[in-house]
PDB file of N, CA and C in Angstrom:
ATOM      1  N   UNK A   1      50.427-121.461-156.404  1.00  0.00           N
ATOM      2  CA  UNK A   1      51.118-120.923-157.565  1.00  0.00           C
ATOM      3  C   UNK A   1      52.512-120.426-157.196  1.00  0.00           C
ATOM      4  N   UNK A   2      52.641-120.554-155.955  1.00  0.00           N
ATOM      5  CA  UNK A   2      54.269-120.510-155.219  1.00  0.00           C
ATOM      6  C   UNK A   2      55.176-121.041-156.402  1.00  0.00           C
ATOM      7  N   UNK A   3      56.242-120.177-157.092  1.00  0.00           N
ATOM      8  CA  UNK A   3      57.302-120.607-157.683  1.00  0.00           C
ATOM      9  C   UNK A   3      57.337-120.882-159.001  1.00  0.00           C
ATOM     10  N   UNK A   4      55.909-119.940-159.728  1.00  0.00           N
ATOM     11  CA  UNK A   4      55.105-120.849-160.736  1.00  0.00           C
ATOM     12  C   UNK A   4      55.525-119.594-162.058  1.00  0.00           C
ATOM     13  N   UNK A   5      56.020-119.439-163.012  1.00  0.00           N
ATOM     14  CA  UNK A   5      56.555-118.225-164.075  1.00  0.00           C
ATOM     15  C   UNK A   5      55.627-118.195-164.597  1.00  0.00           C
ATOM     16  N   UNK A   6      54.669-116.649-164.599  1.00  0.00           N
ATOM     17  CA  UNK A   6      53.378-116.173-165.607  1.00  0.00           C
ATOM     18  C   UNK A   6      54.273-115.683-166.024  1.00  0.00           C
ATOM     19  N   UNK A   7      53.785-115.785-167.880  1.00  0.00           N
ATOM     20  CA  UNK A   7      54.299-114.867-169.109  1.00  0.00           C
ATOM     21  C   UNK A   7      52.571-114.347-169.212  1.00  0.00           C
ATOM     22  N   UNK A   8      52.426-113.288-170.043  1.00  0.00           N
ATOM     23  CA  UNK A   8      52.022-112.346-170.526  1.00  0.00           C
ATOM     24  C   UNK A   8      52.014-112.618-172.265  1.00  0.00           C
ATOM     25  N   UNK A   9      51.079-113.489-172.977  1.00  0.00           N
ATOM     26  CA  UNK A   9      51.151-113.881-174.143  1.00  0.00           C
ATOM     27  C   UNK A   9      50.204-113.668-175.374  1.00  0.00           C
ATOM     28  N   UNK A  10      50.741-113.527-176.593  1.00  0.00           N
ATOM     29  CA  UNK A  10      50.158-112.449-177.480  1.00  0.00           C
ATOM     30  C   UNK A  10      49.743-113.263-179.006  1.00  0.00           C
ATOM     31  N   UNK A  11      47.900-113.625-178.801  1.00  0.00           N
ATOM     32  CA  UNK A  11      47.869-114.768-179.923  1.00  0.00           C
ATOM     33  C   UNK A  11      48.186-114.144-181.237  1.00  0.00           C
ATOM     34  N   UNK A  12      48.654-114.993-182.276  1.00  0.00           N
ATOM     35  CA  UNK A  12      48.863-114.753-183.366  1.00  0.00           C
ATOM     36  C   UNK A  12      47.639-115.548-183.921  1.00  0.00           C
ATOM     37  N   UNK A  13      47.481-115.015-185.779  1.00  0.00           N
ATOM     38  CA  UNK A  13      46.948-115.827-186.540  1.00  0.00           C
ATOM     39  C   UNK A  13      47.643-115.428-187.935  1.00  0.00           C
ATOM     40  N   UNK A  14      47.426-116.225-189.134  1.00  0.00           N
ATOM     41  CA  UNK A  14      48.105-116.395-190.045  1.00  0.00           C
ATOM     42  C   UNK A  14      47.474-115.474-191.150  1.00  0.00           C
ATOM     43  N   UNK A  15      47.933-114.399-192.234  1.00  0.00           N
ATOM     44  CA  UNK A  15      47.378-113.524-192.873  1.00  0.00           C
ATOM     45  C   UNK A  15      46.403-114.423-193.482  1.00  0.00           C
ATOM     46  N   UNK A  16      46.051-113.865-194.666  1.00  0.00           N
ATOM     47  CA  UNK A  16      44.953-114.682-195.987  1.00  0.00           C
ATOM     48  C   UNK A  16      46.076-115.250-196.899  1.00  0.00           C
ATOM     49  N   UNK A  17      47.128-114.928-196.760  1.00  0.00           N
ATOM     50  CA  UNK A  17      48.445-115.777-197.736  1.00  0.00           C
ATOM     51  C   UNK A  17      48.757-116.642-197.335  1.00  0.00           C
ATOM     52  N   UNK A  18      48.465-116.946-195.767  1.00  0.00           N
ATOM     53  CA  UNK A  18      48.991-118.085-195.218  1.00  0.00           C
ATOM     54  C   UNK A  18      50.617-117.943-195.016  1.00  0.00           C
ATOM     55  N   UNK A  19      50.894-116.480-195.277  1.00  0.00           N
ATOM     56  CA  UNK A  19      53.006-117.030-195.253  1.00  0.00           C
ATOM     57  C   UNK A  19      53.371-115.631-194.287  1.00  0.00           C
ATOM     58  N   UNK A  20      52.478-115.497-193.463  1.00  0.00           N
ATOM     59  CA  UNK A  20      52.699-114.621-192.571  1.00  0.00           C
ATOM     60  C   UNK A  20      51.838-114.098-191.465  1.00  0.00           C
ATOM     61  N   UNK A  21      52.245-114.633-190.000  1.00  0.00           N
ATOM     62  CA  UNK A  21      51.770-114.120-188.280  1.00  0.00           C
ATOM     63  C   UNK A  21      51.294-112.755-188.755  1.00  0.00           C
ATOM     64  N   UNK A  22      50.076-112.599-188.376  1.00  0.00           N
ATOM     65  CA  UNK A  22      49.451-111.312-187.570  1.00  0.00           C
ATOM     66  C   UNK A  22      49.405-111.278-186.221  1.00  0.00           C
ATOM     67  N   UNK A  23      49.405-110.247-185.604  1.00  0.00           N
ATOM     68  CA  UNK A  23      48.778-110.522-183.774  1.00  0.00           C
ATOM     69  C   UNK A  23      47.373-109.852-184.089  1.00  0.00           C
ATOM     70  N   UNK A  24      46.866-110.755-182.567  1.00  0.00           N
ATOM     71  CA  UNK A  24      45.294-110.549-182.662  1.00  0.00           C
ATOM     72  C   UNK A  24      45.188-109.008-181.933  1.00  0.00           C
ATOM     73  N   UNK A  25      45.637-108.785-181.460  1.00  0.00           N
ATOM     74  CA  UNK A  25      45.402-107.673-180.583  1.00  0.00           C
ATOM     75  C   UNK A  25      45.001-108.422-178.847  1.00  0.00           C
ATOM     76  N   UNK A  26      45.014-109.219-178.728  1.00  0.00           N
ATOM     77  CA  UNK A  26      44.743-109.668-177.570  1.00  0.00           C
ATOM     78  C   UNK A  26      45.708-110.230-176.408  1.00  0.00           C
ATOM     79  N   UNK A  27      45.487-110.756-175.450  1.00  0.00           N
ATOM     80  CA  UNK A  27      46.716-110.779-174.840  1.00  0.00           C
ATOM     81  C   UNK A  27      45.858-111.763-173.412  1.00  0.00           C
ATOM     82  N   UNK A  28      46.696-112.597-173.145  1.00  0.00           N
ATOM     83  CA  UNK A  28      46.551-113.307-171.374  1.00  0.00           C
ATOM     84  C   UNK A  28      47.694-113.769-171.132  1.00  0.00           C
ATOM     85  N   UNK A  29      47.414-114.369-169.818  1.00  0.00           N
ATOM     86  CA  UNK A  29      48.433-114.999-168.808  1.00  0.00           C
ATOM     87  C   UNK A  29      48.304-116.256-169.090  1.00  0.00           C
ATOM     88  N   UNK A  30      49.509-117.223-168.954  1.00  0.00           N
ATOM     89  CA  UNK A  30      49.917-118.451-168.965  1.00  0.00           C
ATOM     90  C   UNK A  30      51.005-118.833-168.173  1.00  0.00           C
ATOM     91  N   UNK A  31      50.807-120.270-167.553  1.00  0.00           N
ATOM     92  CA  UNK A  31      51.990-120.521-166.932  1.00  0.00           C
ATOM     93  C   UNK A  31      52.869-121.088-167.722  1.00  0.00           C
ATOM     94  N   UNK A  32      54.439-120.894-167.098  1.00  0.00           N
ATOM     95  CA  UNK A  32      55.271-121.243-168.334  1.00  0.00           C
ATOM     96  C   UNK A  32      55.851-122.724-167.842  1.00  0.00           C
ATOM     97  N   UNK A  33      55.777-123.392-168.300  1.00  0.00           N
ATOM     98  CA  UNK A  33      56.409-124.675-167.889  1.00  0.00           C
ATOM     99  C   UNK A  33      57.448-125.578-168.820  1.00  0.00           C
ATOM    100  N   UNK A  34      57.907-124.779-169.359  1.00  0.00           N
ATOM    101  CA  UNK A  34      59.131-124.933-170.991  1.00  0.00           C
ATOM    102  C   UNK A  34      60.347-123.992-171.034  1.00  0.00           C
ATOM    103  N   UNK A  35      60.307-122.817-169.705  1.00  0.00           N
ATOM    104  CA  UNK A  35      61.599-121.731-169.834  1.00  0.00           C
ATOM    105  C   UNK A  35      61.716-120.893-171.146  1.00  0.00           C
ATOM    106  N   UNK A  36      60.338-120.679-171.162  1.00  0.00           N
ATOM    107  CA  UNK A  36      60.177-119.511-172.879  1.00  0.00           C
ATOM    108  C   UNK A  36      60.954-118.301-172.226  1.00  0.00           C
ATOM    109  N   UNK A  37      60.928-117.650-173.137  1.00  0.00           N
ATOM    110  CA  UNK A  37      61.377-115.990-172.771  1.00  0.00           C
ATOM    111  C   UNK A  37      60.862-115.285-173.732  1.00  0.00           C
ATOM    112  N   UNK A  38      60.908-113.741-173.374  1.00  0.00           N
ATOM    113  CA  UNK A  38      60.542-112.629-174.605  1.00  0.00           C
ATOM    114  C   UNK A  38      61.352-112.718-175.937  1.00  0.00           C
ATOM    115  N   UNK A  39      60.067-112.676-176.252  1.00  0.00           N
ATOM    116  CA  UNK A  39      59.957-112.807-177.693  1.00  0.00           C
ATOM    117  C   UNK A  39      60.179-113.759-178.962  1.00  0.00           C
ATOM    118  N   UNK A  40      59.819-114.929-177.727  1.00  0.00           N
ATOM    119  CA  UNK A  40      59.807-116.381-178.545  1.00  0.00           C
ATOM    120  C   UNK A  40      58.227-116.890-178.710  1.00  0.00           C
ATOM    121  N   UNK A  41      58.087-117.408-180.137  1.00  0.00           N
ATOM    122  CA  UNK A  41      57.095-118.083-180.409  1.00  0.00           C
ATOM    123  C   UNK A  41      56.476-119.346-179.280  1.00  0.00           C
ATOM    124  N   UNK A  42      55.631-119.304-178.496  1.00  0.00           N
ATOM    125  CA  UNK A  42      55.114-120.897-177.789  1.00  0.00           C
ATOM    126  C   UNK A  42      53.744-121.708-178.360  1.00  0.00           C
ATOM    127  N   UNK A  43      53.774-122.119-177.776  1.00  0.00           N
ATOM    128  CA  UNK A  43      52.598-123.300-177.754  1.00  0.00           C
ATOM    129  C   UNK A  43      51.741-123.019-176.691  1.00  0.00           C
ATOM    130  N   UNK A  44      50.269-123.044-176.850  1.00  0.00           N
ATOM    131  CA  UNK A  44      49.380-122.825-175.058  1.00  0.00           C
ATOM    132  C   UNK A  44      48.706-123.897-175.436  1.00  0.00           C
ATOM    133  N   UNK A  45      48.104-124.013-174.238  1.00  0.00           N
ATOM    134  CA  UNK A  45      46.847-125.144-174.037  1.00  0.00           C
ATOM    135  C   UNK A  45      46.348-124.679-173.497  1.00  0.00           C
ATOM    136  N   UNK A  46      44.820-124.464-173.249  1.00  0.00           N
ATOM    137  CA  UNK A  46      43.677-123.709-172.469  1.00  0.00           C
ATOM    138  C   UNK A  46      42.866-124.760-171.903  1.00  0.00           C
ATOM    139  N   UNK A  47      42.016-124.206-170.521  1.00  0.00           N
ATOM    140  CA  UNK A  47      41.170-125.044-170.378  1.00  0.00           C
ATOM    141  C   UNK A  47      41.141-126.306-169.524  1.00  0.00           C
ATOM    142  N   UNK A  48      40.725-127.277-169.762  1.00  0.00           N
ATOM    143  CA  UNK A  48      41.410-128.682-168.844  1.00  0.00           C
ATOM    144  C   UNK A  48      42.674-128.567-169.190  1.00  0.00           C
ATOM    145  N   UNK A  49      42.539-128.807-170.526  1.00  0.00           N
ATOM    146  CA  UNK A  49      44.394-129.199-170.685  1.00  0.00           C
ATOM    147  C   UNK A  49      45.387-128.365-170.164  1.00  0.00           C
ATOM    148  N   UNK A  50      44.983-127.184-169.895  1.00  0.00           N
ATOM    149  CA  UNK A  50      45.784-126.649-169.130  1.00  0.00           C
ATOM    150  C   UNK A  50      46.526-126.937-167.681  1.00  0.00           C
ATOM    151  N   UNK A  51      45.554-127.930-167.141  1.00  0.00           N
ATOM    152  CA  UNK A  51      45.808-128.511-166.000  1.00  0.00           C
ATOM    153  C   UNK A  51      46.667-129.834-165.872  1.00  0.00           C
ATOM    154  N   UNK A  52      46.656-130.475-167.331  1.00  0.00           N
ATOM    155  CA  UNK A  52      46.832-131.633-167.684  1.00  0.00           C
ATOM    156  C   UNK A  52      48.427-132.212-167.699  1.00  0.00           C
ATOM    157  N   UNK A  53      49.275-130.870-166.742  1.00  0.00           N
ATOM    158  CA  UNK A  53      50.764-131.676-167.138  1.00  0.00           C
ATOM    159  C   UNK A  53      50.803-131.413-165.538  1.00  0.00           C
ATOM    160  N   UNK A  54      52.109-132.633-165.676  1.00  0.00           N
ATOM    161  CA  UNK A  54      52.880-132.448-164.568  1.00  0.00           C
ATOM    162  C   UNK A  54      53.037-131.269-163.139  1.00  0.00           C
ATOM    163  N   UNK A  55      53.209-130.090-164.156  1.00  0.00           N
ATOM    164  CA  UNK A  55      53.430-128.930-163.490  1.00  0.00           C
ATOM    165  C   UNK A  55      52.328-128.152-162.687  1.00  0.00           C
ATOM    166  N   UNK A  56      50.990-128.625-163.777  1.00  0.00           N
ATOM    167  CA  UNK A  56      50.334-127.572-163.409  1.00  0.00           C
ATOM    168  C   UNK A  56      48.495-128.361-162.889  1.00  0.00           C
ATOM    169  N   UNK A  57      49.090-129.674-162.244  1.00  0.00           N
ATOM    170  CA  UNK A  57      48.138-130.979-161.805  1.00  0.00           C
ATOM    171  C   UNK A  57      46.871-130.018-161.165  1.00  0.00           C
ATOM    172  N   UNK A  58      47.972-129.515-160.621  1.00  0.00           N
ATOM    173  CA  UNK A  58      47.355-129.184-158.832  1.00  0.00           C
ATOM    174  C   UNK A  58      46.755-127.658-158.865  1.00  0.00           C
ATOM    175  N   UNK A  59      47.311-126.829-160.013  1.00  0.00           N
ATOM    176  CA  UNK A  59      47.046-125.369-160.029  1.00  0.00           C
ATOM    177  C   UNK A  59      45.980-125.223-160.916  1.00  0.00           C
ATOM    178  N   UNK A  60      44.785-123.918-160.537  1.00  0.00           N
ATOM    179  CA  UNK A  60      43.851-123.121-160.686  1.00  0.00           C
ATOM    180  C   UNK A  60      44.412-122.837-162.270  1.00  0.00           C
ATOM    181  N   UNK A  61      44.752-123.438-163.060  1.00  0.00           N
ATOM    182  CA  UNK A  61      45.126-122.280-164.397  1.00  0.00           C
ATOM    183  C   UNK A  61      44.423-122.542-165.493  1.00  0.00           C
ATOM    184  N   UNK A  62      44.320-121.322-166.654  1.00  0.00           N
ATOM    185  CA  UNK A  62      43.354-121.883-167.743  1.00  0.00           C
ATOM    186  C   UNK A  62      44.187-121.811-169.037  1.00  0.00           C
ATOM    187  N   UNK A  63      45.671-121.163-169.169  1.00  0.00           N
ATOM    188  CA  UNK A  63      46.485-121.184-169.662  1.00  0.00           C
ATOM    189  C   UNK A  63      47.746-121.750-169.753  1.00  0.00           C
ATOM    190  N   UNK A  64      48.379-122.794-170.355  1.00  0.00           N
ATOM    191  CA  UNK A  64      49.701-122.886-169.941  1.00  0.00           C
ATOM    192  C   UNK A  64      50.769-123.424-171.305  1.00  0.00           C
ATOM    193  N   UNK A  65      52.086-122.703-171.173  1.00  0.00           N
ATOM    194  CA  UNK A  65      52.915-123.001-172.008  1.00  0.00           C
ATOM    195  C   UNK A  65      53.238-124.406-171.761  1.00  0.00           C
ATOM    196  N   UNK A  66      53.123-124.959-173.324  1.00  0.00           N
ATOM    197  CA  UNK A  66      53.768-126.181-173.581  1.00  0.00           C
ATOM    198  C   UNK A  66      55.070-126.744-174.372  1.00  0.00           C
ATOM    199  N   UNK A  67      55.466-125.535-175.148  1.00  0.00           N
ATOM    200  CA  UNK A  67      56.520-125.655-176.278  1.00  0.00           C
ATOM    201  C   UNK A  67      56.824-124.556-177.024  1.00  0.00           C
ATOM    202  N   UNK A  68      57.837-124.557-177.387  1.00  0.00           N
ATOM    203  CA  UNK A  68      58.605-123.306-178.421  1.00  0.00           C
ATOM    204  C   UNK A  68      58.819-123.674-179.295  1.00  0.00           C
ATOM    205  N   UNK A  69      58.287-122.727-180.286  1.00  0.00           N
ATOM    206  CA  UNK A  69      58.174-123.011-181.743  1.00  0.00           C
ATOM    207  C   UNK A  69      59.956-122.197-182.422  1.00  0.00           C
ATOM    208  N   UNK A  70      60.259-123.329-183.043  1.00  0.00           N
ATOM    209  CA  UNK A  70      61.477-123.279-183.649  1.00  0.00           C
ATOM    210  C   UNK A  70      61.209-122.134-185.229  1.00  0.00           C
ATOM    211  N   UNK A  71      60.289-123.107-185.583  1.00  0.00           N
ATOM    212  CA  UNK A  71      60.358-122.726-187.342  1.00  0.00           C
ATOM    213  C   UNK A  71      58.943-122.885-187.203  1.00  0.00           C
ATOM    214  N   UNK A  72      58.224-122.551-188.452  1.00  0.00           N
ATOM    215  CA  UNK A  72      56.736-123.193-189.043  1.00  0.00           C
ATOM    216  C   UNK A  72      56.753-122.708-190.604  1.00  0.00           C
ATOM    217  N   UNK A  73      56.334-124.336-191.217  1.00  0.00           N
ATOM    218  CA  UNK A  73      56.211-124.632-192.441  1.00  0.00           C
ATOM    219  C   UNK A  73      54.472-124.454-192.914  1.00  0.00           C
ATOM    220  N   UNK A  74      54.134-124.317-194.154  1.00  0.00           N
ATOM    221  CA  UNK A  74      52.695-124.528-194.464  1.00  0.00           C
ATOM    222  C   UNK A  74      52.500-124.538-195.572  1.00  0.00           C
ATOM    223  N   UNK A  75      52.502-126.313-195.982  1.00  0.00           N
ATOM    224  CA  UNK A  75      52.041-125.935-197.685  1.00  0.00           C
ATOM    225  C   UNK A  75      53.634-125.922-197.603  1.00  0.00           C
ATOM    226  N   UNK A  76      54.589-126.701-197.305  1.00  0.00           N
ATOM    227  CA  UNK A  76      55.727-126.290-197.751  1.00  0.00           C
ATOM    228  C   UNK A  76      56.520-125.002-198.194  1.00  0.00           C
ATOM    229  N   UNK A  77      56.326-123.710-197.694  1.00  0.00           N
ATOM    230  CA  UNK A  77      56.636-122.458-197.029  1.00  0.00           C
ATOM    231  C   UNK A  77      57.005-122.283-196.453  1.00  0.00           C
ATOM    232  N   UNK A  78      57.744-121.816-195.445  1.00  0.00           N
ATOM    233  CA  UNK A  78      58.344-121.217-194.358  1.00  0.00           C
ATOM    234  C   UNK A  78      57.252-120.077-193.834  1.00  0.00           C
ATOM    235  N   UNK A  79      56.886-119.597-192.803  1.00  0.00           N
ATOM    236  CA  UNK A  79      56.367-118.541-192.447  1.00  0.00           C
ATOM    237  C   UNK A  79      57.199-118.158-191.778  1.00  0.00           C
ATOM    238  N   UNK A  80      57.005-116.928-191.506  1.00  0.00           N
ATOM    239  CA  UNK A  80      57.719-115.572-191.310  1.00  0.00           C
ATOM    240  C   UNK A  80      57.584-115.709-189.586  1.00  0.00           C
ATOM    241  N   UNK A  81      58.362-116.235-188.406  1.00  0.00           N
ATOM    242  CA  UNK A  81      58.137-115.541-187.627  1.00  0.00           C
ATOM    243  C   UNK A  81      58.217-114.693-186.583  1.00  0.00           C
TER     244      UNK A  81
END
């Protein structure tokens, strides 16, 4: 894991309106393999897939960033995030 950026990441889910992030209250580690930073929306993959890129072939991980979320639409909405 020599050289490898853990973030510290905080799931969201979507109210009952659907047009607005809650956090779960929960929280883990992921490796970052996209150059996220605080307080940007990402993408994880858990699990095998966590293992499943390039970066993270060879490493022990069950978390890992895949992408940064720009915007999110739903139902043609914008959500809040």
């Amino acid at each position: 894991m020599v050289g490898q950026k853990l973030l510290i990441i905080e799931p969201y889910r979507l109210n009952e309106e659907r047009t607005v992030l809650k956090t779960t209250g929960r929280t883990l580690v992921a490796v970052d393999t996209v150059g996220a930073g605080e307080n940007e929306f990402v993408l994880i993959v858990q699990g095998s897939s966590a293992r499943n890129t390039p970066a993270t072939k060879t490493l022990p991980v069950d978390a890992t960033i895949i992408g940064i979320v720009d915007s999110l639409h739903i139902d043609k909405r914008k959500v809040i995030l």
